[in-house]
Protein backbone atom coordinates (compact mmCIF):
# COMPACT_ATOMS: atom_id res chain seq x y z
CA UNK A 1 64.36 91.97 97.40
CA UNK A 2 63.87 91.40 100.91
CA UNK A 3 61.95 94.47 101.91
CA UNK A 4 59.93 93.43 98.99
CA UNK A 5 58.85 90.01 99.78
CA UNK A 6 58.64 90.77 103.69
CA UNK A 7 55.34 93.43 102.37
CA UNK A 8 53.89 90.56 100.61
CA UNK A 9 54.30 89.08 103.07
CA UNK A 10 52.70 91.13 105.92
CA UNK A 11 49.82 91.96 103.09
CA UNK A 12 48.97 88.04 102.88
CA UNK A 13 49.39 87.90 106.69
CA UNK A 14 47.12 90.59 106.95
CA UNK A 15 44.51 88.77 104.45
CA UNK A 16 45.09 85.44 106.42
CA UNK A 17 44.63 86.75 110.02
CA UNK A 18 41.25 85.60 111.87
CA UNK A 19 40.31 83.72 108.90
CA UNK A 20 40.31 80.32 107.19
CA UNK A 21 42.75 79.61 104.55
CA UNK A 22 42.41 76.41 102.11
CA UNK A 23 45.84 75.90 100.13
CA UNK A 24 46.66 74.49 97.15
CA UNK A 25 50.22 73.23 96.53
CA UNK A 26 52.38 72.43 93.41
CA UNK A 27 55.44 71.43 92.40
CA UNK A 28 57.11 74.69 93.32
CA UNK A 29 56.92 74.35 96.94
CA UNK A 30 58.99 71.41 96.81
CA UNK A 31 61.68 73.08 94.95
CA UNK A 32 63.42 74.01 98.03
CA UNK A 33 63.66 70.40 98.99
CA UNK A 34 65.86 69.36 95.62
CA UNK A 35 62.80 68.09 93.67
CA UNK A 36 62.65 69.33 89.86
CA UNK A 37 59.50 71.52 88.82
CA UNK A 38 57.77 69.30 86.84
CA UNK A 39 54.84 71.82 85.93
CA UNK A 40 56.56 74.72 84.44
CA UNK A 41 55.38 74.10 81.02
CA UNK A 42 52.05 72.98 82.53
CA UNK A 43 52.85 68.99 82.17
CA UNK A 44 56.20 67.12 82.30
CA UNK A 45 58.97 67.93 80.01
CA UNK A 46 58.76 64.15 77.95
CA UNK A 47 55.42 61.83 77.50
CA UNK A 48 54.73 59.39 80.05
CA UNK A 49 53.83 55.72 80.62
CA UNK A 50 50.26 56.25 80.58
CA UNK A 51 47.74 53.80 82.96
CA UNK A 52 46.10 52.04 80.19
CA UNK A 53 49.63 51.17 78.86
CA UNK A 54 50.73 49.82 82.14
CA UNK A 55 47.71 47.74 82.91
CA UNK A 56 47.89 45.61 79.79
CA UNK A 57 51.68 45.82 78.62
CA UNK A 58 54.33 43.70 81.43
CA UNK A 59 56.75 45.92 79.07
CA UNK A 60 55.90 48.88 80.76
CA UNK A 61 54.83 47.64 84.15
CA UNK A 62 58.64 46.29 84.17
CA UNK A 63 59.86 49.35 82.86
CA UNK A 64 57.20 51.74 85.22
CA UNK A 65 58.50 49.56 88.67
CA UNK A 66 62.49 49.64 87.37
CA UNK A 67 62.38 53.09 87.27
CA UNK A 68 60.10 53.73 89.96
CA UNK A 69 62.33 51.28 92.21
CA UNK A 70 65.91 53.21 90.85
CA UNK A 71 64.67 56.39 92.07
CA UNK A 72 61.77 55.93 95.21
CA UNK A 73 64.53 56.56 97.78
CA UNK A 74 65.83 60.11 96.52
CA UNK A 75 62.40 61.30 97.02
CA UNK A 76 61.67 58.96 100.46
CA UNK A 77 65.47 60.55 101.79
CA UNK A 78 63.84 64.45 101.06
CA UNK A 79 63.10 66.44 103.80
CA UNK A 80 60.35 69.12 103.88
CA UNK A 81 61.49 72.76 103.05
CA UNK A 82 60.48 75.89 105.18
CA UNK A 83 57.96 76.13 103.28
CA UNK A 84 56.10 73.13 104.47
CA UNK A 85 57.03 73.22 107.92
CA UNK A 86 54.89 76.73 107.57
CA UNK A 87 51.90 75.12 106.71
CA UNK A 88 52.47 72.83 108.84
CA UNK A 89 52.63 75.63 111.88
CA UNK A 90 49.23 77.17 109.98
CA UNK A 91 47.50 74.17 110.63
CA UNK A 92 48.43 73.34 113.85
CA UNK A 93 47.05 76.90 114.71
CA UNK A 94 43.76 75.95 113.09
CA UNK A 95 44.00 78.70 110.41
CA UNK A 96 43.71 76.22 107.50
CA UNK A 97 40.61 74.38 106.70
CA UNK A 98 43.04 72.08 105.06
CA UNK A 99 45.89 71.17 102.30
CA UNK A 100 45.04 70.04 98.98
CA UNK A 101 48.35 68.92 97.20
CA UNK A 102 48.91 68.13 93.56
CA UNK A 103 52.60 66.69 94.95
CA UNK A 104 53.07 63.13 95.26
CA UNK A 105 56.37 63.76 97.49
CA UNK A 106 54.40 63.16 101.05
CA UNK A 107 56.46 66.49 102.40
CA UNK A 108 53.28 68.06 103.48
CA UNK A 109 52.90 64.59 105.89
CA UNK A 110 56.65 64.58 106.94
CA UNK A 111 56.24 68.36 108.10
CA UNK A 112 53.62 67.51 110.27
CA UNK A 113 50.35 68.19 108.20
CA UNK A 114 47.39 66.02 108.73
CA UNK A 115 44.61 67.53 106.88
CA UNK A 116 45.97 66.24 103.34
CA UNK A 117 43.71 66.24 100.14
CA UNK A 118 46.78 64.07 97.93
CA UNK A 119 45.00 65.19 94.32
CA UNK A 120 47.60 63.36 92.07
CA UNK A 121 48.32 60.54 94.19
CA UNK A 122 51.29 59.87 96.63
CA UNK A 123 55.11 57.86 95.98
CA UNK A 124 54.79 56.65 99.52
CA UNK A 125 51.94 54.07 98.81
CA UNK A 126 51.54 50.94 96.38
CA UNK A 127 48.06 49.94 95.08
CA UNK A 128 46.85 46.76 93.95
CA UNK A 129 44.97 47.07 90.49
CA UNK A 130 43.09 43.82 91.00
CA UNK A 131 42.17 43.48 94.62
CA UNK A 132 42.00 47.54 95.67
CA UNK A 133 44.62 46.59 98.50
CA UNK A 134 46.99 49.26 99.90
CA UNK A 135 50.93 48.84 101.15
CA UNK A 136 53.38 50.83 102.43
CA UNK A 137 56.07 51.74 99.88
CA UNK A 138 58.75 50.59 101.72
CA UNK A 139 57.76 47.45 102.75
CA UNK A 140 57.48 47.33 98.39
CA UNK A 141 60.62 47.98 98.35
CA UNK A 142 61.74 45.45 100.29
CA UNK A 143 60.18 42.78 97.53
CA UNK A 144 61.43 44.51 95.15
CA UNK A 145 64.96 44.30 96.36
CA UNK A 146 64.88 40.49 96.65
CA UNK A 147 63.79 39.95 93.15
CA UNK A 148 66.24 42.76 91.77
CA UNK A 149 69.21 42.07 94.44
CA UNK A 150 71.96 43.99 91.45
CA UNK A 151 69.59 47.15 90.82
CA UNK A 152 71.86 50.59 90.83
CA UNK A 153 70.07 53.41 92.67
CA UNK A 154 69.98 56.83 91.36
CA UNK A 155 70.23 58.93 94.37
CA UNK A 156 70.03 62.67 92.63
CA UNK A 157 66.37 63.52 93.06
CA UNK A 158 66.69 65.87 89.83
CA UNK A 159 66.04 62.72 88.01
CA UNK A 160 63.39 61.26 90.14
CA UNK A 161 60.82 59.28 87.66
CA UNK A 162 57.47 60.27 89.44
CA UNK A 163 56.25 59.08 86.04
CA UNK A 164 58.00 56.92 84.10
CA UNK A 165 58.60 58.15 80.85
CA UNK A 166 57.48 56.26 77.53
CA UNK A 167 61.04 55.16 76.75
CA UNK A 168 59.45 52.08 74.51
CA UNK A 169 63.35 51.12 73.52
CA UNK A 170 64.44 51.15 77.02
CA UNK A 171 61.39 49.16 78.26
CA UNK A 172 62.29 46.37 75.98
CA UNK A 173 65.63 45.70 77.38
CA UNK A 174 64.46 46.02 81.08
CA UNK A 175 64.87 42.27 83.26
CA UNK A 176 63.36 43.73 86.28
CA UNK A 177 60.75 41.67 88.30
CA UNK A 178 57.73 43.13 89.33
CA UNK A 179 56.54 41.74 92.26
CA UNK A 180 52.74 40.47 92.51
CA UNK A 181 50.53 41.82 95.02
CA UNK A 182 50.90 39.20 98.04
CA UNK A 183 46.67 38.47 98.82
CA UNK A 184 45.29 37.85 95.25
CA UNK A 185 48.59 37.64 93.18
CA UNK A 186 47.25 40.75 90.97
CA UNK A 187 49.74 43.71 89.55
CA UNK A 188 50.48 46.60 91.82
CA UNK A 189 51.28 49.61 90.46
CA UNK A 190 52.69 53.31 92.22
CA UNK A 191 49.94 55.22 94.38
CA UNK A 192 50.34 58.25 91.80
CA UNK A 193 47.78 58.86 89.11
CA UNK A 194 48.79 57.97 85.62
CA UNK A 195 48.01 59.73 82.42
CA UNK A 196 44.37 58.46 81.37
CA UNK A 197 43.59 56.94 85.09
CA UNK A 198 40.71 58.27 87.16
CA UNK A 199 41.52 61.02 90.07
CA UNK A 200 41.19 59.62 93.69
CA UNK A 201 37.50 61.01 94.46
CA UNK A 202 38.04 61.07 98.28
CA UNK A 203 41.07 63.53 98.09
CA UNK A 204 38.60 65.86 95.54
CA UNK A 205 35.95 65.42 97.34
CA UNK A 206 38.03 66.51 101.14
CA UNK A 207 39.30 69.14 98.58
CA UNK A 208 35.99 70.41 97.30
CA UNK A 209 34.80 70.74 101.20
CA UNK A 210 38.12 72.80 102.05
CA UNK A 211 37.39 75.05 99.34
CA UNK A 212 33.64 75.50 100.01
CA UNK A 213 34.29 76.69 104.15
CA UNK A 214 38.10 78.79 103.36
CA UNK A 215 37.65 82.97 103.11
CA UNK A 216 41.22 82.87 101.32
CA UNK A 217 42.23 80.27 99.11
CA UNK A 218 46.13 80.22 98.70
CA UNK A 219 48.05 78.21 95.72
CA UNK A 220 51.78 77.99 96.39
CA UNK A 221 54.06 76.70 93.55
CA UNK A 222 51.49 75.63 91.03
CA UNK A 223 50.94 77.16 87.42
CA UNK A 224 47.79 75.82 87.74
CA UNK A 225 47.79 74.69 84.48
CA UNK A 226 46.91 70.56 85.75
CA UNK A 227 43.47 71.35 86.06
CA UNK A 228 43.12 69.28 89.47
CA UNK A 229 44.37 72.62 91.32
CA UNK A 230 42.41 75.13 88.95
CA UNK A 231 39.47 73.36 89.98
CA UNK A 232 39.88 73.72 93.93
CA UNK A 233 40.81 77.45 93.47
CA UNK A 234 38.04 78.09 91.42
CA UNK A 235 35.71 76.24 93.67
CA UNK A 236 36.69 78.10 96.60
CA UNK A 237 36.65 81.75 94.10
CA UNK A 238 32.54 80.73 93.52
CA UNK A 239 31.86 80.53 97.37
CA UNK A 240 33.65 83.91 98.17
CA UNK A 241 37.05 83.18 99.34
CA UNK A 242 39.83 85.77 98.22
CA UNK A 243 42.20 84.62 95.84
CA UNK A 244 45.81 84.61 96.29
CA UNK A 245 48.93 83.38 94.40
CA UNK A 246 52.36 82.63 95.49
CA UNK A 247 54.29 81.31 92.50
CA UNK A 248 57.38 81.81 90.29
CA UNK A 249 56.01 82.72 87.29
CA UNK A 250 52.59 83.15 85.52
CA UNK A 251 49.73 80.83 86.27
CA UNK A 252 46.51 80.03 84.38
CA UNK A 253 45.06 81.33 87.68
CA UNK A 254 46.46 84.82 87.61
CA UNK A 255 43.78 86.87 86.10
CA UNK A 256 41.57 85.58 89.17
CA UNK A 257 43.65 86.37 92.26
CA UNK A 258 42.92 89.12 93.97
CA UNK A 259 46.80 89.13 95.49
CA UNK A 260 49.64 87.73 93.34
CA UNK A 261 53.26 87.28 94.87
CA UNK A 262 55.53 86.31 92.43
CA UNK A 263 58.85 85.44 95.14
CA UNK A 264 59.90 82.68 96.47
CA UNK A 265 57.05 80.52 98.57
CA UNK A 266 59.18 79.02 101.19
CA UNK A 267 60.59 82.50 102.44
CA UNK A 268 57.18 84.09 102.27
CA UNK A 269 55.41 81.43 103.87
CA UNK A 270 57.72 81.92 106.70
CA UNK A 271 57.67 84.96 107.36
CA UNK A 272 53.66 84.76 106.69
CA UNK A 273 53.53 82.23 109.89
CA UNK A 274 55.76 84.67 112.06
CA UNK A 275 53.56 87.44 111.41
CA UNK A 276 50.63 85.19 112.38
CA UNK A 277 52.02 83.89 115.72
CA UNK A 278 52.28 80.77 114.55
C-alpha cells in the first residue's frame, strides 16, 4: 500500500510542480484530527436545526447554543493533521492560489494557512443576526459559562454538534441561557451556515477567483456531493485547470478528474510537499 500511494503521490507532485494549485477541502481531511466525516452520505447522518427555525423559535436557539456550548471545545482543543500542515507548507511556497474549505473546524488557520475561502462557515466565530457584528468564539464562551455555570462538557469530538440536530423533545427540556449580543441586545447565533441560510458571498466569491487563476484544482476529503465544493471544482474545470481527487471513496466529482487517488489524504499530501521541496 505504500509503494502505491507514494506513485500517486509523485504523479500529483509531478502535475503540481511549477504550477498553481487551488484546493478544495472536506470533511475527510480532518479525519486524521478525530473529527467524524460528516459527508459520507453527502449530508449529515440526522436532520438539523435549520436557520429559519433558529431565528424565530428561542426553543431551538436554546437548544442550537446548549449543544453548540457542550461540544465547541473538543473541536477548539483539535490540532491540525499532516495533512493540513501540507497545505500549509504549499502555500507558504506560493504553489496555491488559495484554500477553499467546506470545514468549519479552523484547522486550515491553526496550520498556518492564510489564504482561506471558509464556504460553510467557521465554529471559531459568533455572528450577530440583528446588528451583523462579529466575536471571537471564545470570548462567547466565556458568557456563556456565566449564565450556564453547571453545563457538562462533552469532550469526545466524535460527537461534536457542528449542527445541532432537530431533537424537538430534547429542545423542550433545555434551561440553557443564550446570551444576547452585547451592542444592540439582538440573538447571536454560530458562524456556520445553517440549513436554508444564505452562503457567505465573500468566501465564494475569494473561491470563484482561486478557481479562475489555478492550472490544477485539487479536492481532498470531500464527496463533493454539498454542492458549495462541486461548484469551485467545476469552476476551475471550465477555465482549464486539471482535475484531481484525493478522497476515500466515490465523489459526485469523479467522472471529471483527470487524476483520482483514492488513499488516505494526509499521507499523500505529505509526501506530495516532500517531493515539491516544500
Amino acid at each position: 500500500m505504500d509503494n502505491e500511494v507514494s506513485a500517486e503521490a509523485r504523479s500529483l507532485a509531478t502535475l503540481m510542480a511549477g504550477k498553481k494549485t487551488v484546493v478544495i477541502s472536506g470533511a475527510g481531511l480532518s479525519t486524521g484530527s478525530g473529527l467524524p466525516d460528516y459527508r459520507g452520505t453527502g449530508t449529515t447522518q440526522e436532520p438539523s436545526v435549520e436557520y429559519d427555525d433558529f431565528a424565530r423559535d428561542p426553543v431551538w436557539q436554546r437548544w442550537v447554543w446548549q449543544r453548540n456550548q457542550e461540544t465547541w471545545h473538543a473541536v477548539d482543543a483539535l490540532s491540525p493533521n499532516p495533512g493540513h500542515l501540507a497545505i500549509a507548507r504549499m502555500e507558504k511556497a506560493e504553489l496555491l492560489t488559495g484554500i477553499a474549505t467546506q470545514n468549519v473546524d479552523n484547522l486550515h488557520q491553526k496550520a498556518g494557512s492564510e489564504k482561506v475561502a471558509e464556504l460553510h462557515g467557521s465554529v471559531a466565530r459568533v455572528d450577530c443576526t440583528q446588528c451583523g457584528a462579529h466575536f471571537d468564539r471564545r470570548e462567547v464562551d466565556g458568557w456563556l459559562e456565566k449564565l450556564n455555570p453547571n453545563l457538562p462538557e462533552d469532550p469526545d469530538p466524535q460527537h461534536v454538534a457542528i449542527l445541532a440536530n432537530r431533537d424537538r423533545k430534547a429542545a423542550e427540556h433545555s434551561t440553557f441561557k443564550v446570551a444576547p449580543c452585547p451592542r444592540c441586545g439582538g440573538l447571536i447565533k454560530p458562524s456556520v451556515v445553517f440549513f436554508g441560510e444564505s452562503l457567505p458571498q465573500t468566501a465564494m466569491r475569494s473561491a470563484f477567483q482561486w478557481a479562475d487563476a489555478a492550472d490544477v484544482a485539487l479536492v481532498v476529503g470531500s464527496s463533493l456531493y454539498v454542492s458549495t465544493g462541486m461548484w469551485v471544482f467545476a469552476e476551475a474545470l471550465e477555465h482549464g485547470a486539471t482535475g484531481v481527487i484525493l478522497n476515500m471513496g466515490p465523489t459526485q466529482g469523479d467522472r471529471y478528474a483527470d487524476l483520482r487517488i483514492n488513499a488516505d489524504a494526509s499521507e499523500v499530501l505529505s509526501q506530495v510537499a516532500d517531493l515539491l521541496g516544500v
